[in-house]
N, C-alpha and C. Protein backbone atom coordinates (compact mmCIF):
# COMPACT_ATOMS: atom_id res chain seq x y z
N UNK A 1 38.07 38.70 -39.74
CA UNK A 1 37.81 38.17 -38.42
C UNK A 1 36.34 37.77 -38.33
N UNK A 2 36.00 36.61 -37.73
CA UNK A 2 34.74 36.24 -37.51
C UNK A 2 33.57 37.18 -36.36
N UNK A 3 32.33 37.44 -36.83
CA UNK A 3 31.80 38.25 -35.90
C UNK A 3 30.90 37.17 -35.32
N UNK A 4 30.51 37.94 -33.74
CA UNK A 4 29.93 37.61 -33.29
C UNK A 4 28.65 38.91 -32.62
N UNK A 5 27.31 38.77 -33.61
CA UNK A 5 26.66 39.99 -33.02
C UNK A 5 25.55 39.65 -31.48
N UNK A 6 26.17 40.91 -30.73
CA UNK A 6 25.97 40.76 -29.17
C UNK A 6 24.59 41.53 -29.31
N UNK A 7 23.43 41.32 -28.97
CA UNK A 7 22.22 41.95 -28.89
C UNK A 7 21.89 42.11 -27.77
N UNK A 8 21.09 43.44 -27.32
CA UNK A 8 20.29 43.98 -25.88
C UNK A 8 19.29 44.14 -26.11
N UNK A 9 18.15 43.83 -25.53
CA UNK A 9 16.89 44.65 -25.71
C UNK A 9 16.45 45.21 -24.78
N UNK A 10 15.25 45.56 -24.55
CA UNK A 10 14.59 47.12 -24.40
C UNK A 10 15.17 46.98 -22.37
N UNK A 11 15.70 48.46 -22.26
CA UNK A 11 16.16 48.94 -21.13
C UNK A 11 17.45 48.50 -20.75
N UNK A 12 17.95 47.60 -21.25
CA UNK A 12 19.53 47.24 -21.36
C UNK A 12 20.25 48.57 -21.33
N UNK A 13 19.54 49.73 -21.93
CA UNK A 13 20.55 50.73 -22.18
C UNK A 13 20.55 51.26 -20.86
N UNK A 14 19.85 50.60 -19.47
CA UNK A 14 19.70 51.75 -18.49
C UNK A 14 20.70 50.54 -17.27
N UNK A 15 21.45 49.92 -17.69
CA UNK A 15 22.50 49.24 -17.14
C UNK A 15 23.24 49.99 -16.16
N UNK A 16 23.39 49.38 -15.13
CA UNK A 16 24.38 50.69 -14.08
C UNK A 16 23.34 52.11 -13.01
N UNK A 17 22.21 52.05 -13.83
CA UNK A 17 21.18 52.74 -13.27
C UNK A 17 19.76 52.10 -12.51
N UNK A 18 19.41 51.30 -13.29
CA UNK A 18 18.43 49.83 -12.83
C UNK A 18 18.90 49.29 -11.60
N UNK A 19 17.76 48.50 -11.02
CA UNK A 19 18.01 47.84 -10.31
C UNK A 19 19.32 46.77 -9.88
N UNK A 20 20.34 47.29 -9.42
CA UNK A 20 21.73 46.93 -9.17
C UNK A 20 21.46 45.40 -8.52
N UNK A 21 20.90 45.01 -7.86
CA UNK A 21 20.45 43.46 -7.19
C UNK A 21 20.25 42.87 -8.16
N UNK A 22 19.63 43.48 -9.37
CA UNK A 22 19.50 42.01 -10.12
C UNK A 22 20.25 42.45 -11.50
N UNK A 23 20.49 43.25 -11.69
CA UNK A 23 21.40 43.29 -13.03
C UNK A 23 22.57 43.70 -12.47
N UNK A 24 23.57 44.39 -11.74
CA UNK A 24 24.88 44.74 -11.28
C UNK A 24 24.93 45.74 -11.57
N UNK A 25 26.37 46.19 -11.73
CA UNK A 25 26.69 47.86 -11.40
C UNK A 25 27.02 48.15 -12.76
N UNK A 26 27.35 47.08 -14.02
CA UNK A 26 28.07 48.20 -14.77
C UNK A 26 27.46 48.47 -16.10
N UNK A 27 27.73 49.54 -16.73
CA UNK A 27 26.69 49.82 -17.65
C UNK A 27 26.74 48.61 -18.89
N UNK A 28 26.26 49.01 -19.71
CA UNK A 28 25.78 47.93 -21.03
C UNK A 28 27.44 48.64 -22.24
N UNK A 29 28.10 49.65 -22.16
CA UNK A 29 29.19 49.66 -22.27
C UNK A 29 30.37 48.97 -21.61
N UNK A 30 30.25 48.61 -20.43
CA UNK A 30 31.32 48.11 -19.72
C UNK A 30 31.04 46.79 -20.06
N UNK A 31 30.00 45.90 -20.20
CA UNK A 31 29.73 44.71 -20.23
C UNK A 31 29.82 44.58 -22.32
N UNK A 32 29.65 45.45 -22.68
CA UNK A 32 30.10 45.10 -24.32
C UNK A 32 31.74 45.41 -24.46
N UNK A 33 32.64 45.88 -23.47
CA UNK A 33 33.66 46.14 -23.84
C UNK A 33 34.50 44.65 -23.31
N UNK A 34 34.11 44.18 -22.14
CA UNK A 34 34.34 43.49 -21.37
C UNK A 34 34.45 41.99 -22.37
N UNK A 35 33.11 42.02 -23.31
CA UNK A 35 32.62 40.59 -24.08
C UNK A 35 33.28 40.91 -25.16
N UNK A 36 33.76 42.15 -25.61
CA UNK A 36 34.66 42.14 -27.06
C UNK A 36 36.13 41.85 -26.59
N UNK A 37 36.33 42.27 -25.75
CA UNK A 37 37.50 42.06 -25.69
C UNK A 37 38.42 40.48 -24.92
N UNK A 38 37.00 39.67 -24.40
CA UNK A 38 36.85 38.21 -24.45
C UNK A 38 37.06 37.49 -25.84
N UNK A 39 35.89 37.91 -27.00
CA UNK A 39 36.07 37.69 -27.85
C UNK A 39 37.54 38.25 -28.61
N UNK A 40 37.95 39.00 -28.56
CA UNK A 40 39.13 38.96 -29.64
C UNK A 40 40.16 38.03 -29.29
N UNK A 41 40.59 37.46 -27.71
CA UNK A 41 41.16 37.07 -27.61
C UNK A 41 41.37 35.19 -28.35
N UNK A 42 40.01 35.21 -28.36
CA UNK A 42 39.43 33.68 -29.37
C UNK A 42 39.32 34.17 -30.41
N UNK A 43 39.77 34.95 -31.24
CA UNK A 43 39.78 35.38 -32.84
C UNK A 43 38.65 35.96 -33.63
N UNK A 44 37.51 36.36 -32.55
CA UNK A 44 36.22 36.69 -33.03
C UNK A 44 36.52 38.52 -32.22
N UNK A 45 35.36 39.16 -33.26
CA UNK A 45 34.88 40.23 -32.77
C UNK A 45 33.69 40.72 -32.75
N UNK A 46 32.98 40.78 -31.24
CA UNK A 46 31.78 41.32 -31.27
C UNK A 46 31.23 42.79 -32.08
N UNK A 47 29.67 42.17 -32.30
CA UNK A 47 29.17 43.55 -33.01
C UNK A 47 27.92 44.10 -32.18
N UNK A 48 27.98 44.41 -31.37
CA UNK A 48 26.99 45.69 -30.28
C UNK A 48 25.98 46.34 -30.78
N UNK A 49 24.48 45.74 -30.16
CA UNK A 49 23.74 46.43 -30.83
C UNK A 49 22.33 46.17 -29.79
N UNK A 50 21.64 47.50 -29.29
CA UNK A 50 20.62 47.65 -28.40
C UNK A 50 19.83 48.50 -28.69
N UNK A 51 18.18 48.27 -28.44
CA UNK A 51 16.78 48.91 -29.06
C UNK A 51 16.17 48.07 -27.93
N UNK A 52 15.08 49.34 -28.00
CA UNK A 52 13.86 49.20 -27.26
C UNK A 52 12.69 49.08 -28.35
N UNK A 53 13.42 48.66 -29.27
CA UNK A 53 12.43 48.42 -30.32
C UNK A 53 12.42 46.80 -30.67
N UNK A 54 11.44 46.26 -30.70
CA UNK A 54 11.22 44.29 -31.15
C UNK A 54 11.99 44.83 -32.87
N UNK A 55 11.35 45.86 -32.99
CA UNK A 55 11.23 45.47 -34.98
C UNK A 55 12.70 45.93 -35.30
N UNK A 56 13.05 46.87 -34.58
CA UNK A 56 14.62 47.01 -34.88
C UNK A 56 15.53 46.11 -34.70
N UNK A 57 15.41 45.81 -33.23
CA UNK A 57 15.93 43.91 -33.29
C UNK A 57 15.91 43.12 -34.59
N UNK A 58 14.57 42.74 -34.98
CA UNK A 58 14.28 42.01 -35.61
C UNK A 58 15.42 42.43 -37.17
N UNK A 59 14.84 44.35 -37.48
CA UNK A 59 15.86 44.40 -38.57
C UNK A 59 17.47 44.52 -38.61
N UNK A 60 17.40 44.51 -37.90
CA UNK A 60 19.24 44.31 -37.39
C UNK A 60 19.68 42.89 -37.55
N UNK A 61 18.95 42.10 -36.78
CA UNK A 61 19.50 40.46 -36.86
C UNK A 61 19.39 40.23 -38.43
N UNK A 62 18.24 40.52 -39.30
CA UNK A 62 18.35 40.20 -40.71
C UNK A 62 19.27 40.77 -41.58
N UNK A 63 19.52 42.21 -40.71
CA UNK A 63 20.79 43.10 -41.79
C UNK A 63 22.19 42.17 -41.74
N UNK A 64 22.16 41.96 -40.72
CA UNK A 64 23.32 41.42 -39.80
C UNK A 64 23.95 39.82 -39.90
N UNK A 65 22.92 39.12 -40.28
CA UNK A 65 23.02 37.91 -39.98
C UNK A 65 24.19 37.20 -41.16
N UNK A 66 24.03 37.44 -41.81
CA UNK A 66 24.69 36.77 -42.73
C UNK A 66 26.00 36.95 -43.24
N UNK A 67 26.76 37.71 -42.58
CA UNK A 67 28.01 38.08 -42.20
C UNK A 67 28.30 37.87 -41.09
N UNK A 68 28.02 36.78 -40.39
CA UNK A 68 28.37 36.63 -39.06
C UNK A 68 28.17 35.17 -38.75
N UNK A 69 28.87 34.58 -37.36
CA UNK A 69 28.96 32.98 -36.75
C UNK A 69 28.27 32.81 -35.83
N UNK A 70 27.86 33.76 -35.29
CA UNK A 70 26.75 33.63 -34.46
C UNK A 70 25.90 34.59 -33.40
N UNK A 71 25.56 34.44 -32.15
CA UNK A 71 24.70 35.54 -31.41
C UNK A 71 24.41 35.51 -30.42
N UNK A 72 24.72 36.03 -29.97
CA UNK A 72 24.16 36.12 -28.03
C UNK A 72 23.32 37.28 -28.13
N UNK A 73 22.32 37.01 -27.22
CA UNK A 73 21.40 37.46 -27.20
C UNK A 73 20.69 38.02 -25.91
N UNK A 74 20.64 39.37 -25.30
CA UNK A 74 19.69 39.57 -23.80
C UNK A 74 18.53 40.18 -24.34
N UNK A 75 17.16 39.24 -24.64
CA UNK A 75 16.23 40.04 -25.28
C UNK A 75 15.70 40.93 -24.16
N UNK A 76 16.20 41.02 -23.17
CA UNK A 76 14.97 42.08 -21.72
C UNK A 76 13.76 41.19 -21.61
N UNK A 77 12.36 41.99 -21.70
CA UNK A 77 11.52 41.75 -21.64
C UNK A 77 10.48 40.70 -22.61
N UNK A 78 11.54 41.01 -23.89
CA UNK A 78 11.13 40.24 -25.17
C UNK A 78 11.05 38.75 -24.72
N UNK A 79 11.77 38.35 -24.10
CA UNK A 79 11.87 37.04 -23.71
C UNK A 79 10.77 36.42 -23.13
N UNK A 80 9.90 36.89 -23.25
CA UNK A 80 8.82 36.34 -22.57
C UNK A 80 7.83 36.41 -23.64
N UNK A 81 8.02 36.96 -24.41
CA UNK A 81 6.37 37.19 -25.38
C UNK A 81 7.13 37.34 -26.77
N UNK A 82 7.94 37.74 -27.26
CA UNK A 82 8.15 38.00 -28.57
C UNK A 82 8.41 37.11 -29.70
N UNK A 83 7.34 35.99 -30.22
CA UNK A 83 7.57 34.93 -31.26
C UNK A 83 8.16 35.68 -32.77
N UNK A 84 8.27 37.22 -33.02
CA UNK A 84 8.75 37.77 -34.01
C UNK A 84 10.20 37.44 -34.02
N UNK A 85 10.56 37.50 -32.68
CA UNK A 85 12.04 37.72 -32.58
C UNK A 85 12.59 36.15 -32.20
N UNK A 86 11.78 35.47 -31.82
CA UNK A 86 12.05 33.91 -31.61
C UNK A 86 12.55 33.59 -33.29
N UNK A 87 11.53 34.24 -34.14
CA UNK A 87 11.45 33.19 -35.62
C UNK A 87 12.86 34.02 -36.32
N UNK A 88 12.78 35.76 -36.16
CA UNK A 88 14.30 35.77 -36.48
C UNK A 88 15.36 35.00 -36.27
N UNK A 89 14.88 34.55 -35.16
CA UNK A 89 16.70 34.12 -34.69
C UNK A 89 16.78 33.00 -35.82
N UNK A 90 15.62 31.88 -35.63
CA UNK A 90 15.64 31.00 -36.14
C UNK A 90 16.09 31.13 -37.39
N UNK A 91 14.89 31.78 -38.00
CA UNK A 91 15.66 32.52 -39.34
C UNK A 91 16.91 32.86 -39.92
N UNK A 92 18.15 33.17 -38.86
CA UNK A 92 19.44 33.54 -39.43
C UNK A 92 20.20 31.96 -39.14
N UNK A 93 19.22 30.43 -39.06
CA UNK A 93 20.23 29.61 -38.93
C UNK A 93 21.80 29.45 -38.08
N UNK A 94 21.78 30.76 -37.30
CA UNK A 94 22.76 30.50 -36.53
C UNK A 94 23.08 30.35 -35.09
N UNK A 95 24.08 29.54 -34.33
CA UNK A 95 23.57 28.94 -32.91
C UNK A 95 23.64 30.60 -32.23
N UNK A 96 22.61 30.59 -31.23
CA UNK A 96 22.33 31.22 -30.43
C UNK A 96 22.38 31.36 -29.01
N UNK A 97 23.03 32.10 -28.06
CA UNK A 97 22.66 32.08 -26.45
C UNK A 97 22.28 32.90 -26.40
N UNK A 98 20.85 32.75 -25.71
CA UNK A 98 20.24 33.90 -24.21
C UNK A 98 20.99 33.83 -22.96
N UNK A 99 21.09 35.03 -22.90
CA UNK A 99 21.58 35.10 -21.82
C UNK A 99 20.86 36.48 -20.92
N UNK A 100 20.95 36.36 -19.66
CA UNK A 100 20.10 37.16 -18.66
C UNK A 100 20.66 37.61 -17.17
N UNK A 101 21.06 38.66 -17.24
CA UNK A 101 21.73 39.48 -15.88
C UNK A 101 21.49 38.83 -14.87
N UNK A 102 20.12 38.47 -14.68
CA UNK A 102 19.61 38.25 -13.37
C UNK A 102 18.77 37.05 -13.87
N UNK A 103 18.36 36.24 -12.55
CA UNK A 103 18.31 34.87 -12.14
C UNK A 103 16.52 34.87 -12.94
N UNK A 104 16.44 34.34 -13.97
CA UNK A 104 14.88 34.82 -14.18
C UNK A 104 13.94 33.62 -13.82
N UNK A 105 14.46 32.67 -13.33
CA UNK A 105 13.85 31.19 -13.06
C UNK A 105 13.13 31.38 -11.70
N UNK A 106 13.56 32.69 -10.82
CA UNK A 106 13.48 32.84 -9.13
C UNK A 106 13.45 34.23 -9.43
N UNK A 107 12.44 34.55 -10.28
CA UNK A 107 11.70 36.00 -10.38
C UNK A 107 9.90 35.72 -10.33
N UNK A 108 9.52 37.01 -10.50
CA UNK A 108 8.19 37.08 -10.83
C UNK A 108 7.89 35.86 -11.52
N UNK A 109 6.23 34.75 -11.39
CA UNK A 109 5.86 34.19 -12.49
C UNK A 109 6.57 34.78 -14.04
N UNK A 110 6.01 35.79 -14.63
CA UNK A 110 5.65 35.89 -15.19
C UNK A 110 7.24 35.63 -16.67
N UNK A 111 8.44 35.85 -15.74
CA UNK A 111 9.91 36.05 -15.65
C UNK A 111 10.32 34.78 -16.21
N UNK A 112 9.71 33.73 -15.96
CA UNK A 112 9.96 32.44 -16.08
C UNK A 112 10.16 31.37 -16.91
N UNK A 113 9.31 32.10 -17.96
CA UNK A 113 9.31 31.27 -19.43
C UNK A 113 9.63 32.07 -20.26
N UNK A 114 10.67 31.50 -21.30
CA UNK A 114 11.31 32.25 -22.26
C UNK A 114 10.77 31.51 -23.47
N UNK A 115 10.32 32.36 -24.71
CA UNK A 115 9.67 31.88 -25.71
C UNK A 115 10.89 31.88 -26.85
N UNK A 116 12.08 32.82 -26.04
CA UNK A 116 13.04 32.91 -27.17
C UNK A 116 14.27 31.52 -27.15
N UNK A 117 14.24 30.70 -25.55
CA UNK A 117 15.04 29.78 -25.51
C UNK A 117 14.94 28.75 -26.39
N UNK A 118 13.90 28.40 -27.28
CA UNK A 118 14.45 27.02 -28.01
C UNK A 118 14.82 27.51 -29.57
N UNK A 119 14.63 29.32 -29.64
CA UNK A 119 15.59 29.39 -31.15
C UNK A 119 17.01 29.30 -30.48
N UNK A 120 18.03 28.62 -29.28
CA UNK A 120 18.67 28.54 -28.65
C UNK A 120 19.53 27.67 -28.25
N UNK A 121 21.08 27.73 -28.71
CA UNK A 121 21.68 26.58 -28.29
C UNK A 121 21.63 26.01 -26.64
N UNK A 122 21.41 27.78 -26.12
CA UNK A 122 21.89 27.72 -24.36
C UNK A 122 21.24 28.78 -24.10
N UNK A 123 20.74 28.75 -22.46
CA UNK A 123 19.83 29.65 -22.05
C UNK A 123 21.45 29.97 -20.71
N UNK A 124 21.67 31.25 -20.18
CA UNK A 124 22.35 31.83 -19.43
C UNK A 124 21.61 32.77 -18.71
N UNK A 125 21.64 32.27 -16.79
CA UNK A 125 20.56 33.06 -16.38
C UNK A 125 21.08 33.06 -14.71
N UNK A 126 20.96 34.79 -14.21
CA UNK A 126 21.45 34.72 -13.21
C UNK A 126 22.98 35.21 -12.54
N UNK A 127 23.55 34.93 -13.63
CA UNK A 127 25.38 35.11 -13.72
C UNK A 127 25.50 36.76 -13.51
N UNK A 128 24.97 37.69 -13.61
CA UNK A 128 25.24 39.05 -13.69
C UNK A 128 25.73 39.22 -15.04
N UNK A 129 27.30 39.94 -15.22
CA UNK A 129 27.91 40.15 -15.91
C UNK A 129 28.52 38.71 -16.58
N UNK A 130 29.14 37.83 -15.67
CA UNK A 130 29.94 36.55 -16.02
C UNK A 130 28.61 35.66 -16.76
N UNK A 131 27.74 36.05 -16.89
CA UNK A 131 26.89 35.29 -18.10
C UNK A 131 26.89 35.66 -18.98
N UNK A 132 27.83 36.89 -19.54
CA UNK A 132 28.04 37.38 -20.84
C UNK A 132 29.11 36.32 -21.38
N UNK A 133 30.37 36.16 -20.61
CA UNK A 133 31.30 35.53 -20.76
C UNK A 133 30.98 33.87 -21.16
N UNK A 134 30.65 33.85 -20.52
CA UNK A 134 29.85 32.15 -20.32
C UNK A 134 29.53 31.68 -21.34
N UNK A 135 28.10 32.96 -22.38
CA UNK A 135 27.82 32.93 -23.55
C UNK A 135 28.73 32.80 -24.26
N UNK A 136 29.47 33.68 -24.72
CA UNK A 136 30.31 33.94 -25.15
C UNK A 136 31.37 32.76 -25.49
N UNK A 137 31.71 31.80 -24.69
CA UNK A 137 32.57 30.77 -24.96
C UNK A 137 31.59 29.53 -25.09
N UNK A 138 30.60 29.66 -24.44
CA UNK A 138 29.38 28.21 -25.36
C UNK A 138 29.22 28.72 -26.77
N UNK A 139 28.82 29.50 -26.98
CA UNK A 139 28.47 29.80 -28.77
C UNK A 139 30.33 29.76 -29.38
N UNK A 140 31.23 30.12 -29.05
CA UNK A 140 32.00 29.57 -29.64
C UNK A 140 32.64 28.42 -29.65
N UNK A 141 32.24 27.48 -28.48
CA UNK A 141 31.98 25.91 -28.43
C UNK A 141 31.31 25.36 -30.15
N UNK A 142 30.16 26.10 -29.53
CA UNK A 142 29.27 25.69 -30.84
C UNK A 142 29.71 25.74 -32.23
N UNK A 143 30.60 27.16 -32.24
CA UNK A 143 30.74 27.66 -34.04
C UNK A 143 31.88 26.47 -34.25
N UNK A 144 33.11 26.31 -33.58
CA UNK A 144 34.24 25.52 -33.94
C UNK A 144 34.07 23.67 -33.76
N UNK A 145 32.29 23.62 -33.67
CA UNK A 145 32.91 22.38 -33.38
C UNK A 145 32.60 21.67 -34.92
């Protein structure tokens, strides 16, 4: 079966506890069970994987990459500053969505620019949970076409 590895970064794991207005109610389990089981129904199966670490990210996408079609991606905070994890992505040659709980275009300045969107087929922002989904069927737009 084709994978598709689903990435979180840092505080993703505090899903369901965080600020409910802008990320929703359900944890980072309910929303990976929710996107695997999207995916199987299109013949793919997600592979789940969250750190508050850039470099673990980083070694995961390289462990990872090359047994796999592609990646969605919620870097957290990374998204704003992390060119390590921009050049990974790039690095594994494969299409990519960001995607983001909450609306980051109509946040803080600082919220606003993503350094990770152009290793990126599609930026997803705002949707809550249903921007997992969203991802989820653009990147497999992408792999089958």
């Amino acid at each position: 079966m084709k994978k598709i590895l689903l990435i979180h970064g840092p505080n993703l794991n505090m899903l369901g506890v965080r600020e409910s207005t802008h990320y929703g109610t359900l944890t980072l389990a309910d929303i990976e069970r929710e996107v695997n089981e999207k995916s199987l129904e299109q013949g793919y199966e997600t592979v789940p994987f969250q750190s508050n670490h850039e470099g673990a990210l980083i070694d995961w996408i390289q462990e990872h990459a090359n047994n796999s079609s592609g990646i969605i991606i919620n870097p957290g905070a990374f998204t704003h500053y992390s060119y390590a994890l921009h050049d990974a992505l790039l690095d594994t040659r494969l299409p990519c969505v960001e995607v983001h709980l909450s609306d980051i275009h109509n946040r803080e300045e600082w919220r606003r620019h993503s350094v990770i969107a152009p290793a990126c087929i599609a930026q997803i922002s705002g949707k809550k949970e249903q921007g997992y989904q969203e991802a989820l069927y653009a990147l497999i737009r992408a792999i089958e076409q």
